[in-house]
Each structure stands twice: as structure tokens, then as C-alpha cells.
N, C-alpha and C. Protein backbone atom coordinates (compact mmCIF):
# COMPACT_ATOMS: atom_id res chain seq x y z
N UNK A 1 -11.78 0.68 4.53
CA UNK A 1 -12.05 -0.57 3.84
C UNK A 1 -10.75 -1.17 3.31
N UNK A 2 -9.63 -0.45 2.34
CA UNK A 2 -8.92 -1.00 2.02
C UNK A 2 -7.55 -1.09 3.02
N UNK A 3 -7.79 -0.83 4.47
CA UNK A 3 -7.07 -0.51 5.58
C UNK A 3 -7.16 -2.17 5.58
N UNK A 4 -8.20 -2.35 5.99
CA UNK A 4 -8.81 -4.10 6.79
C UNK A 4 -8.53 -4.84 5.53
N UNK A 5 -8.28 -4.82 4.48
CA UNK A 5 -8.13 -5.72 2.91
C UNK A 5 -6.63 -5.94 3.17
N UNK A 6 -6.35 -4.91 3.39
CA UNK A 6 -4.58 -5.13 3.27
C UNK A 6 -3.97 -5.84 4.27
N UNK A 7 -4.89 -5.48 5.87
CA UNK A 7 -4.03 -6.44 6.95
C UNK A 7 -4.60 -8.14 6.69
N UNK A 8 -5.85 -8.26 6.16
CA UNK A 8 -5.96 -9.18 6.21
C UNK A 8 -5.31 -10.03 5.30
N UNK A 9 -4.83 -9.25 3.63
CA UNK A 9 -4.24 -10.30 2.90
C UNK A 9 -2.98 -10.31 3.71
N UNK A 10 -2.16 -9.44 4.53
CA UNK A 10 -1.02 -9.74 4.90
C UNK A 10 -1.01 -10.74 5.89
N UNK A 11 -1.85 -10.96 6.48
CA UNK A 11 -1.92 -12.08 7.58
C UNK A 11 -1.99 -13.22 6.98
N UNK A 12 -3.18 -13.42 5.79
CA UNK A 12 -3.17 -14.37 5.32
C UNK A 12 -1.80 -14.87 4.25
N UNK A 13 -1.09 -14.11 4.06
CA UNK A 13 0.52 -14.46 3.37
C UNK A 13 1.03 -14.73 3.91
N UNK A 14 1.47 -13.95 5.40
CA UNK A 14 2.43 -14.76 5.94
C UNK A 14 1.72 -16.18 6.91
N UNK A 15 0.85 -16.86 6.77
CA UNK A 15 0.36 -18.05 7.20
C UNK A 15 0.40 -19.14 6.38
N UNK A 16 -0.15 -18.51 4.91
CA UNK A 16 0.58 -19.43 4.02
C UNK A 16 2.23 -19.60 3.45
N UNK A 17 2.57 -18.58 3.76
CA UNK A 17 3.95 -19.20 3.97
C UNK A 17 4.67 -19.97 4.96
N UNK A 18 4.10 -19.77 6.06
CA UNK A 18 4.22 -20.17 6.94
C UNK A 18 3.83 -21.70 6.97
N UNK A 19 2.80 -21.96 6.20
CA UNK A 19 2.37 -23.62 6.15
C UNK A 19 3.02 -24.08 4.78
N UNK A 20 3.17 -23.37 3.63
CA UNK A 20 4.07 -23.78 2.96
C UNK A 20 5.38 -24.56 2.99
N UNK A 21 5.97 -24.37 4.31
CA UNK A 21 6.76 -25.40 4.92
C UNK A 21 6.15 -26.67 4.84
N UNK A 22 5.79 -26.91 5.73
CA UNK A 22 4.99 -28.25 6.16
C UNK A 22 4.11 -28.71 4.71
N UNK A 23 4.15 -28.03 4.12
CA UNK A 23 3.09 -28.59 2.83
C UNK A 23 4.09 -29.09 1.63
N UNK A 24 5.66 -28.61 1.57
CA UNK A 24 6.18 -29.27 1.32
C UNK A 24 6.67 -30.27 1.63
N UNK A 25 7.31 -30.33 2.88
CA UNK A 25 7.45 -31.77 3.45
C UNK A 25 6.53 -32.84 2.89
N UNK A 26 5.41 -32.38 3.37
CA UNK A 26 4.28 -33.75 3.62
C UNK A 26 3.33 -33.61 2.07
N UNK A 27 3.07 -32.84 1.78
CA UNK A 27 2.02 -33.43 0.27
C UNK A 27 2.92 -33.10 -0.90
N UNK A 28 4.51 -32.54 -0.80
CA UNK A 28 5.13 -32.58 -2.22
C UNK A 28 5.83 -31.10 -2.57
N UNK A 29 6.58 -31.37 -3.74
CA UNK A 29 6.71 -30.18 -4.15
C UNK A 29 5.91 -28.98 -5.11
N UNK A 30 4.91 -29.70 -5.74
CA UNK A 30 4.09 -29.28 -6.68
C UNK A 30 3.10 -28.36 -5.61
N UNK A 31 2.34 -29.24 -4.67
CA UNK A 31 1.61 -28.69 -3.65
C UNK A 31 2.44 -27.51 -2.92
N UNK A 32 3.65 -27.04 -3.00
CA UNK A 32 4.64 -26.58 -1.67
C UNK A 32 4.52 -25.19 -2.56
N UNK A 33 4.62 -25.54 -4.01
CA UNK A 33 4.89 -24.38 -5.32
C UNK A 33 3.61 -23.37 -5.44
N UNK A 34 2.45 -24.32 -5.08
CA UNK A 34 1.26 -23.83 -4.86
C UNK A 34 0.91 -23.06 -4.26
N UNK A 35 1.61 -23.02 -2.99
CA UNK A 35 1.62 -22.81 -1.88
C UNK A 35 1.95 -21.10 -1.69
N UNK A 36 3.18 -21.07 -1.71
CA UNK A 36 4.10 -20.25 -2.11
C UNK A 36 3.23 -19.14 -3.26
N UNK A 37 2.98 -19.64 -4.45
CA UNK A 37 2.34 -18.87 -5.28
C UNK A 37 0.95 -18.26 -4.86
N UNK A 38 0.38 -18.72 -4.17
CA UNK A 38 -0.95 -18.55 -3.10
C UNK A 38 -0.55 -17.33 -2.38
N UNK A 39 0.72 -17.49 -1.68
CA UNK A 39 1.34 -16.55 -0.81
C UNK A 39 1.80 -15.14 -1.75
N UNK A 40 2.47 -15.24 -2.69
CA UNK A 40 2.67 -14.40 -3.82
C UNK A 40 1.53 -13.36 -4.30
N UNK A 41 0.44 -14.51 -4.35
CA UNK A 41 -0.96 -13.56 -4.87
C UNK A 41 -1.60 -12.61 -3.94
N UNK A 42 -1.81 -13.08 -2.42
CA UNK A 42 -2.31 -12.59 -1.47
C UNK A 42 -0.72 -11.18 -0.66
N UNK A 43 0.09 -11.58 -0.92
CA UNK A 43 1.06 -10.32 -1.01
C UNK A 43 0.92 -9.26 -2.17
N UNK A 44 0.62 -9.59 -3.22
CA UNK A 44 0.19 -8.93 -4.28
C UNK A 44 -1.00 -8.18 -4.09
N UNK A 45 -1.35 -8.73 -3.75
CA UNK A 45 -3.44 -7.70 -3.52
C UNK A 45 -2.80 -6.76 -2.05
N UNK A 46 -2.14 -7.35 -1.44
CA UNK A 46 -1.77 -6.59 -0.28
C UNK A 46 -0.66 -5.19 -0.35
N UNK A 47 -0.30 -5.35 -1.65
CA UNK A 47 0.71 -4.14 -2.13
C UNK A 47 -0.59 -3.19 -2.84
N UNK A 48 -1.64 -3.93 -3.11
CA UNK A 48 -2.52 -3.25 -4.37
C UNK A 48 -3.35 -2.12 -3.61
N UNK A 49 -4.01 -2.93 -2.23
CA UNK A 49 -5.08 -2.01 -1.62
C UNK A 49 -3.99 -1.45 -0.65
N UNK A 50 -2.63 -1.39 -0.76
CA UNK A 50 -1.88 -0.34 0.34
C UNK A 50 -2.20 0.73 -1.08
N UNK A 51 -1.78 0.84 -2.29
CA UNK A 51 -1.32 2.15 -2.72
C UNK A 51 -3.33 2.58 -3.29
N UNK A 52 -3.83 1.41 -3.24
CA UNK A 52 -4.95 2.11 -3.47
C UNK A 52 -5.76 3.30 -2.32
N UNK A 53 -5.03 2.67 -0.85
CA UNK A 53 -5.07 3.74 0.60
C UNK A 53 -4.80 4.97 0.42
N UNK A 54 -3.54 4.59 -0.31
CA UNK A 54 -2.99 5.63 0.32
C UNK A 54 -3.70 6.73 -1.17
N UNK A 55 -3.61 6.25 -2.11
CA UNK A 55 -4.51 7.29 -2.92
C UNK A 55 -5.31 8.14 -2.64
N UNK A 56 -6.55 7.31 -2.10
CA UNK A 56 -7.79 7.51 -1.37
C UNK A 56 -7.65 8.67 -0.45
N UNK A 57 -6.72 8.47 0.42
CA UNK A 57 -6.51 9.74 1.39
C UNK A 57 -5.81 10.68 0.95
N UNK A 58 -4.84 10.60 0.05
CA UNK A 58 -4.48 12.07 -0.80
C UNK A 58 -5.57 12.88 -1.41
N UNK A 59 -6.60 11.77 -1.80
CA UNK A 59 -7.81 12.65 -2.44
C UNK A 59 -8.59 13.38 -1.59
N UNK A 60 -8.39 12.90 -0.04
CA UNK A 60 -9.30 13.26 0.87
C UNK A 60 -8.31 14.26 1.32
N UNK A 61 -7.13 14.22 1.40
CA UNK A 61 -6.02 15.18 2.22
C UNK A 61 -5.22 15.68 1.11
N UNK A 62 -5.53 16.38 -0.23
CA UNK A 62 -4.27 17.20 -0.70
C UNK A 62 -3.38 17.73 -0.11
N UNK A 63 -2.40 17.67 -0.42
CA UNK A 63 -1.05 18.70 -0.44
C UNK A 63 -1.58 19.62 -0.19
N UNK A 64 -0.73 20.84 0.52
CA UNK A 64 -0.73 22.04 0.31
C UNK A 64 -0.33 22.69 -1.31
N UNK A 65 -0.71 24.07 -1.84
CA UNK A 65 -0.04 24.34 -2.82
C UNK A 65 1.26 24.54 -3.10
N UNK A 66 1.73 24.60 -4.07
CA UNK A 66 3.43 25.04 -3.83
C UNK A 66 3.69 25.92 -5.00
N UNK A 67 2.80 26.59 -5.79
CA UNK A 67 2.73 27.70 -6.53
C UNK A 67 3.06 26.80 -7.85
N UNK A 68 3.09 27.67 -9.03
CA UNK A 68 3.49 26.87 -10.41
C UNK A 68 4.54 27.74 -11.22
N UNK A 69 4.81 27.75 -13.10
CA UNK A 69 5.91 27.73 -13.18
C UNK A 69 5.92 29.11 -13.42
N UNK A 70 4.75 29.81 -13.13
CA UNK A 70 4.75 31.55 -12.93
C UNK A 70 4.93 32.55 -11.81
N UNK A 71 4.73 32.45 -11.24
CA UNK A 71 4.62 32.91 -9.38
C UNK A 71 5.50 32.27 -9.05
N UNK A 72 5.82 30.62 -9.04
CA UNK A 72 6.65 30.45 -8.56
C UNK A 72 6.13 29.80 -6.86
N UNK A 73 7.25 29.59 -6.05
CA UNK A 73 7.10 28.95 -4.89
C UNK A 73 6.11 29.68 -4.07
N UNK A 74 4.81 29.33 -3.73
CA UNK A 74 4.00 30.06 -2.61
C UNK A 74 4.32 30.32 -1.34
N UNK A 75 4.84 31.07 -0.58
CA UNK A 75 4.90 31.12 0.85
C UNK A 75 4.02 32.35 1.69
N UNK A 76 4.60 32.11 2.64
CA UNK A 76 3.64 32.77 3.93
C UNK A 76 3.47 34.22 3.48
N UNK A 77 4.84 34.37 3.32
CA UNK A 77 5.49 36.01 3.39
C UNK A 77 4.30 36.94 2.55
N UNK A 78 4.11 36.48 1.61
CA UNK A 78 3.25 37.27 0.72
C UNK A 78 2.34 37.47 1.37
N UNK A 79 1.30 36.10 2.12
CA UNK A 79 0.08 36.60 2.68
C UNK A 79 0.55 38.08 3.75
N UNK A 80 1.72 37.94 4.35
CA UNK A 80 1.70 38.98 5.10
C UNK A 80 1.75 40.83 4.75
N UNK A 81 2.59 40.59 3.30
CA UNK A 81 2.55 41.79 2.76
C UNK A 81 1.16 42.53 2.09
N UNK A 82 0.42 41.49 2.25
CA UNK A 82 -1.50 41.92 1.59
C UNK A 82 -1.74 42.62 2.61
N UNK A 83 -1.52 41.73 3.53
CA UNK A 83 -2.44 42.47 5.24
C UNK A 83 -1.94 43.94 5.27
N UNK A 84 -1.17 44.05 4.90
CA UNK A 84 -0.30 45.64 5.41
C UNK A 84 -0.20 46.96 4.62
């Protein structure tokens, strides 16, 4: 969901920037400022639902562990010295 939110505000930013040209020319600068700030907002929501993604799938995909400030770094090695 927030995959398709994000391409779409990005498409829709760079189009309004993209007409933001021409919207200054022809209806002004006030309209051109508008414009631009339109583009600003819809880049903004598009930074919002990227880190809200990528959240989402950390929650779905943790890290591996990496031990804490007792044990210390977790690695393989240990599992191997149990087996034996």
C-alpha cells in the first residue's frame, strides 16, 4: 500500500513541477509559487510513506540478533560448540 502511495505522490511531483514552468509563464508568479509548494507537499508525503515502508517491513523482517551488553556479539561458533 504505501509502495503505490509513494510512486504515485512521486509522479505526481515531478508533473507538477514540471507544469510549474508553464504556470509561471502564463497565470503568474503567485500561481507558479503555488505550484511549486503543491510539488513540495506531494514530495513530502512521498518521503513520509517511503520511511513508513520501510518500517513496515522491518517489522515484518527483523534483523538478525547481535547479542547484548552481556554475552556480547552472537555468532555461529557457539552454536557449534553445543552440538559437540
Amino acid at each position: 500500500m504505501y509502495k503505490i502511495l509513494r510512486i504515485t505522490f512521486g509522479i505526481l511531483a515531478a508533473l507538477i513541477v514540471a507544469a510549474a514552468i508553464f504556470i509561471f509563464v502564463y497565470a503568474g508568479w503567485l500561481w507558479g509559487f503555488v505550484a511549486v509548494l503543491g510539488a513540495f507537499v506531494c514530495g513530502a508525503l512521498m518521503a513520509t510513506f517511503k520511511m513508513l515502508q520501510e518500517k513496515e517491513e522491518r517489522k515484518k523482517n527483523p534483523p538478525p540478533p547481535v547479542g547484548d551488553f552481556i554475552t556480547g556479539k552472537v555468532t555461529d561458533d557457539t552454536k557449534d560448540t553445543e552440538d559437540k
